[in-house]
Structures are given as structure tokens and as C-alpha cells.
Protein backbone atom coordinates (compact mmCIF):
# COMPACT_ATOMS: atom_id res chain seq x y z
CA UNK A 1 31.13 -29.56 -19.57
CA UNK A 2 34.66 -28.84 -17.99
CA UNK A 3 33.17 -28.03 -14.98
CA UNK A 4 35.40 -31.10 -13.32
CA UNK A 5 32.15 -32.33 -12.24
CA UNK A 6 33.66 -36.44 -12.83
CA UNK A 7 36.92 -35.64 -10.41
CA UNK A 8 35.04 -33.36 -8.21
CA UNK A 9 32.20 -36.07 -8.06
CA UNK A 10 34.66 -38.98 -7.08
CA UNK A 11 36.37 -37.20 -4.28
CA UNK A 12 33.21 -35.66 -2.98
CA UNK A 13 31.50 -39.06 -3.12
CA UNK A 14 34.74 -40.44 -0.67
CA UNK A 15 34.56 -37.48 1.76
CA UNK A 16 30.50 -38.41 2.26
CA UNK A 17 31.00 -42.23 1.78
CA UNK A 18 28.87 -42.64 -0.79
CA UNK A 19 28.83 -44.57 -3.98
CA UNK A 20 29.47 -42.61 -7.29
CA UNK A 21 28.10 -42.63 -10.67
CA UNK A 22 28.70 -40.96 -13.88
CA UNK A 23 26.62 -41.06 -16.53
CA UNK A 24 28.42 -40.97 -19.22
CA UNK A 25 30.64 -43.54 -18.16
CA UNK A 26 27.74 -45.34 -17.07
CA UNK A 27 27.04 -45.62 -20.76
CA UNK A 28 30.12 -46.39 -21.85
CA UNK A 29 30.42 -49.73 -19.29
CA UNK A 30 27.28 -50.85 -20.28
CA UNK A 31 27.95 -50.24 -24.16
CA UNK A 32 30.85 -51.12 -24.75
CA UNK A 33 31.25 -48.18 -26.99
CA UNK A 34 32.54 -44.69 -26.18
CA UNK A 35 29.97 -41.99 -26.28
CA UNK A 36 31.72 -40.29 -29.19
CA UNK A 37 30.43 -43.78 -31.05
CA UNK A 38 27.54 -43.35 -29.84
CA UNK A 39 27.43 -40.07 -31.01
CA UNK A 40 28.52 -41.07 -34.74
CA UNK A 41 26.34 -44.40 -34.95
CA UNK A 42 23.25 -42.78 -33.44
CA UNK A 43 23.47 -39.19 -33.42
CA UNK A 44 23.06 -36.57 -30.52
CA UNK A 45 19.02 -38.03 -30.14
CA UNK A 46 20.08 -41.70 -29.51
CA UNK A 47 22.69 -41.23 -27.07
CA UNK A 48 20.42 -38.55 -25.14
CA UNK A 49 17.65 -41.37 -24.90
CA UNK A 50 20.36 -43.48 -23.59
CA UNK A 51 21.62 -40.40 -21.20
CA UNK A 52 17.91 -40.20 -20.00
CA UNK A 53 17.56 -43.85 -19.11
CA UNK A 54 20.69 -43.93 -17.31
CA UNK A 55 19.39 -41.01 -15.36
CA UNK A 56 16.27 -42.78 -14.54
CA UNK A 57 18.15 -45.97 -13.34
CA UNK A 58 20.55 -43.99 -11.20
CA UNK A 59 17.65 -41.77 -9.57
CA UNK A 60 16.25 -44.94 -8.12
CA UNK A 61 19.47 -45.80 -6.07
CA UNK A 62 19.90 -44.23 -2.41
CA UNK A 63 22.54 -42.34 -0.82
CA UNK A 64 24.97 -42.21 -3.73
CA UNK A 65 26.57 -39.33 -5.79
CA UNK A 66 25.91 -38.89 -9.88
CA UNK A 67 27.63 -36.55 -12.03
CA UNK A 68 25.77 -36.01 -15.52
CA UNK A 69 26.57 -34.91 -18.78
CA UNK A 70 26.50 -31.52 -19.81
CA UNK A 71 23.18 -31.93 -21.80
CA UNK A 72 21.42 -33.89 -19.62
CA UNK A 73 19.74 -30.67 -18.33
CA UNK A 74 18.36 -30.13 -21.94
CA UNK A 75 15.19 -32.59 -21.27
CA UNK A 76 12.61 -31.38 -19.59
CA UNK A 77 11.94 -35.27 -18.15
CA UNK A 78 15.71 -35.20 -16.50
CA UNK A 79 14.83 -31.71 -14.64
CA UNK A 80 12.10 -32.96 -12.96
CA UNK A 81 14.02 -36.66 -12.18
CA UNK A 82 16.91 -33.89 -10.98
CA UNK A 83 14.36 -31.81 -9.00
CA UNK A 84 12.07 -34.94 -7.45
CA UNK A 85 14.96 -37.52 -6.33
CA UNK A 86 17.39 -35.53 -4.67
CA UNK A 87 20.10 -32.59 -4.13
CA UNK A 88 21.29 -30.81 -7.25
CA UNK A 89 24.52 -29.37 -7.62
CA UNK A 90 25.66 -26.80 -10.32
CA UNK A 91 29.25 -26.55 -10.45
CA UNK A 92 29.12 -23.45 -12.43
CA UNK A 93 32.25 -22.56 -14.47
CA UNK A 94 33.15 -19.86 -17.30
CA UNK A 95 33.79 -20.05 -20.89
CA UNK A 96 37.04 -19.35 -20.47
CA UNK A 97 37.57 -21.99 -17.41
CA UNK A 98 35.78 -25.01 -20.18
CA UNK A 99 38.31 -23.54 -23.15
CA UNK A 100 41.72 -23.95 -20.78
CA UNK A 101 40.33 -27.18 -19.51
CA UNK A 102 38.64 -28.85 -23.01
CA UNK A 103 41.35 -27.14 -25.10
CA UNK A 104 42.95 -30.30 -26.06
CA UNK A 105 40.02 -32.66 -25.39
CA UNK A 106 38.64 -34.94 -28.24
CA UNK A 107 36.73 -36.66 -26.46
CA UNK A 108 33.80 -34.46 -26.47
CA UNK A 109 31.48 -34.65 -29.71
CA UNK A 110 29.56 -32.09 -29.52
CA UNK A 111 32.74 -29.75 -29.29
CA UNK A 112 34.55 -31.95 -32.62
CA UNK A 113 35.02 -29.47 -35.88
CA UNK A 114 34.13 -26.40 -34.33
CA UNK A 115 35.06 -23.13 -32.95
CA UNK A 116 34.83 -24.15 -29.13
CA UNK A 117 34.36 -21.08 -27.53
CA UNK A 118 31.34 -19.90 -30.22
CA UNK A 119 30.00 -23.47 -29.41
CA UNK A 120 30.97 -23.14 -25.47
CA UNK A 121 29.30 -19.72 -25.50
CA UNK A 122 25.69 -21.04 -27.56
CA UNK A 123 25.44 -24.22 -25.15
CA UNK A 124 26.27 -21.40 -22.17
CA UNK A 125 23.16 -19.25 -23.30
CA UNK A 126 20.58 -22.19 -23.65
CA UNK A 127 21.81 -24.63 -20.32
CA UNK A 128 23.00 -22.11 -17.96
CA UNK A 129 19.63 -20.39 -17.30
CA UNK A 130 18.26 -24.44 -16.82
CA UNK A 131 20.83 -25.39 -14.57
CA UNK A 132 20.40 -22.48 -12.45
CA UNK A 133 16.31 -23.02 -12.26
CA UNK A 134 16.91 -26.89 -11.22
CA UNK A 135 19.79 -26.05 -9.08
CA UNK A 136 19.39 -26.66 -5.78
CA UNK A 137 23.21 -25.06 -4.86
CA UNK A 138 25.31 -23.18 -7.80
CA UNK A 139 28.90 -23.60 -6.93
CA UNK A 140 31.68 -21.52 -8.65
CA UNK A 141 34.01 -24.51 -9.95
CA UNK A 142 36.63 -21.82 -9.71
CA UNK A 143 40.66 -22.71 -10.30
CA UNK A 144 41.25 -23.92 -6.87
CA UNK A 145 42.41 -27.52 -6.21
CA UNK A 146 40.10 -30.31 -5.62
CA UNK A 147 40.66 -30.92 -2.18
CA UNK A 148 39.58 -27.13 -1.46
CA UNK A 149 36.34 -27.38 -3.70
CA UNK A 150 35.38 -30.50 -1.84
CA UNK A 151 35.59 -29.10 1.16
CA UNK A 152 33.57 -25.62 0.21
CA UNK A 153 30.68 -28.59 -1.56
CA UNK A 154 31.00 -30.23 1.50
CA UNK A 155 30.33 -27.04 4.07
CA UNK A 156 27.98 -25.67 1.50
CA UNK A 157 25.38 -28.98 1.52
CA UNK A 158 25.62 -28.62 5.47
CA UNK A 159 24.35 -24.99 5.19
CA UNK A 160 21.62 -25.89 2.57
CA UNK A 161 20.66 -28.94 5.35
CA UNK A 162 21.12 -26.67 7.71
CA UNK A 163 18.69 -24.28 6.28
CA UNK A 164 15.99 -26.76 5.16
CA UNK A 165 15.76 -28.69 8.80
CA UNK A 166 15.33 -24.87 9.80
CA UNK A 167 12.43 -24.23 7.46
CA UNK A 168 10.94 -26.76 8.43
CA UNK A 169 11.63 -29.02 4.73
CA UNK A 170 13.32 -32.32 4.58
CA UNK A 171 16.90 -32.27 3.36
């Protein structure tokens, strides 16, 4: 969450001509109804059932880009659809890098009516340790601009192919 994962996606998605999804928007389109609706009319368990089946719909396209929600690493089903169906990206950012970015942000439910960076920090403890075990690259999604983290994402997935073809793996 305020990682930048949704502007970082799009203009990484350009750069390797592919198509790009988003989940949560995903959801949205196909709703009608903003996920913090979603969140009030059916709770954090409905709209991660919806998050999951989205996941499992996009999973079955080829050569495009998804960016996920922030939770989506919770489910033990969405790790392996993560691990089995193609590359997997952390952008890995700090508390402090989600409070400056989501500082003004209402459009994040999970993060309405609470101390954000107790919340930030108890999310941090549980999900980071999962997204670094289902990671197949952890990128710092450090304060540079976007055209600069593309480019690292971009030389970083050639290494990792790199690598792979070398070990004799598929990338």
C-alpha cells in the first residue's frame, strides 16, 4: 500500500508493451462501486473474495502486467496463483515512505479511523515477511522519480532472466 505499485505498474507495462491491470480497479469497473463500498456493504471478507477472483481471472491472461492490492498477499490461494503464473515483483517501501504518500488518502479503508502508522506498522509485520517469501525480485520503491524506478525494474527483470536462462530455468 503506497508502494506506487498502480503508477509504477502503468509506465512499466508501456516500457515492455504489455497490457496492464489493477486489481482493485479491476473491481471497481466491473462493480460499479468503489472498493471503500465494497468495504462498508460487505466487509474486508467480501471484497477479498472478490480481490481473489479477480486475481484468478487476470492470472489466466498472457504477457500483461497486474498490480494487486496490498492484502492480496494475505491468502494463501493468491501466493501460490502469484508463485505458479508468473514473475512477482515486491516494490518494497517503508512506513514512513506509505505515511508521506497515504497521509491525505481516504481512499483506503482499511487505513479510515485509525492511527496510520500503528496500522501501517501491524499490516508491515504480518505481509512483509509474505511478500518477501513469494517474491520473485524485492525492489526498494525508494523516493526517486518514476522514470528512474522503471528503468532499475526494467534492468533488474533482465538480470533475474538473465540468471534463470543461466540456471538452466525458464524465465
Amino acid at each position: 500500500m503506497g508502494s506506487g505499485k498502480t503508477t509504477i505498474g502503468t509506465r512499466l507495462a508501456k516500457k515492455l508493451d504489455r497490457e496492464f491491470f489493477d486489481t482493485d480497479r479491476e473491481i471497481e469497473a466491473r462493480t460499479g462501486a468503489s472498493v471503500n463500498l465494497i468495504f462498508d456493504i460487505e466487509g474486508e471478507a467480501g471484497f477479498r473474495e472478490r480481490e481473489h477472483n479477480m486475481l484468478k481471472e487476470l492470472s489466466q491472461k498472457k504477457g500483461v502486467l497486474v498490480a494487486t492490492g496490498g492484502g492480496i498477499i494475505s491468502r494463501e490461494e493468491n501466493r501460490q496463483i502469484l508463485n505458479n503464473t508468473g514473475l512477482v515483483i515486491y516494490l518494497k517501501t517503508s512506513i514512513q515512505q506509505q505515511l508521506q504518500r497515504l497521509h491525505r488518502d481516504k481512499s483506503r479503508p482499511i487505513l479510515q479511523n485509525l492511527n496510520k502508522e500503528d496500522k501501517l506498522n501491524e499490516l508491515a509485520a504480518f505481509r512483509n515477511p509474505l511478500y518477501e517469501k513469494t517474491a520473485d525480485l524485492i525492489f526498494p520503491a525508494k523516493n526517486r522519480n518514476i522514470n528512474s524506478n522503471v528503468g532499475l525494474i526494467v534492468e533488474a527483470i533482465e538480470d533475474y532472466d538473465r540468471s534463470e536462462t543461466e540456471s538452466g530455468h525458464e524465465p
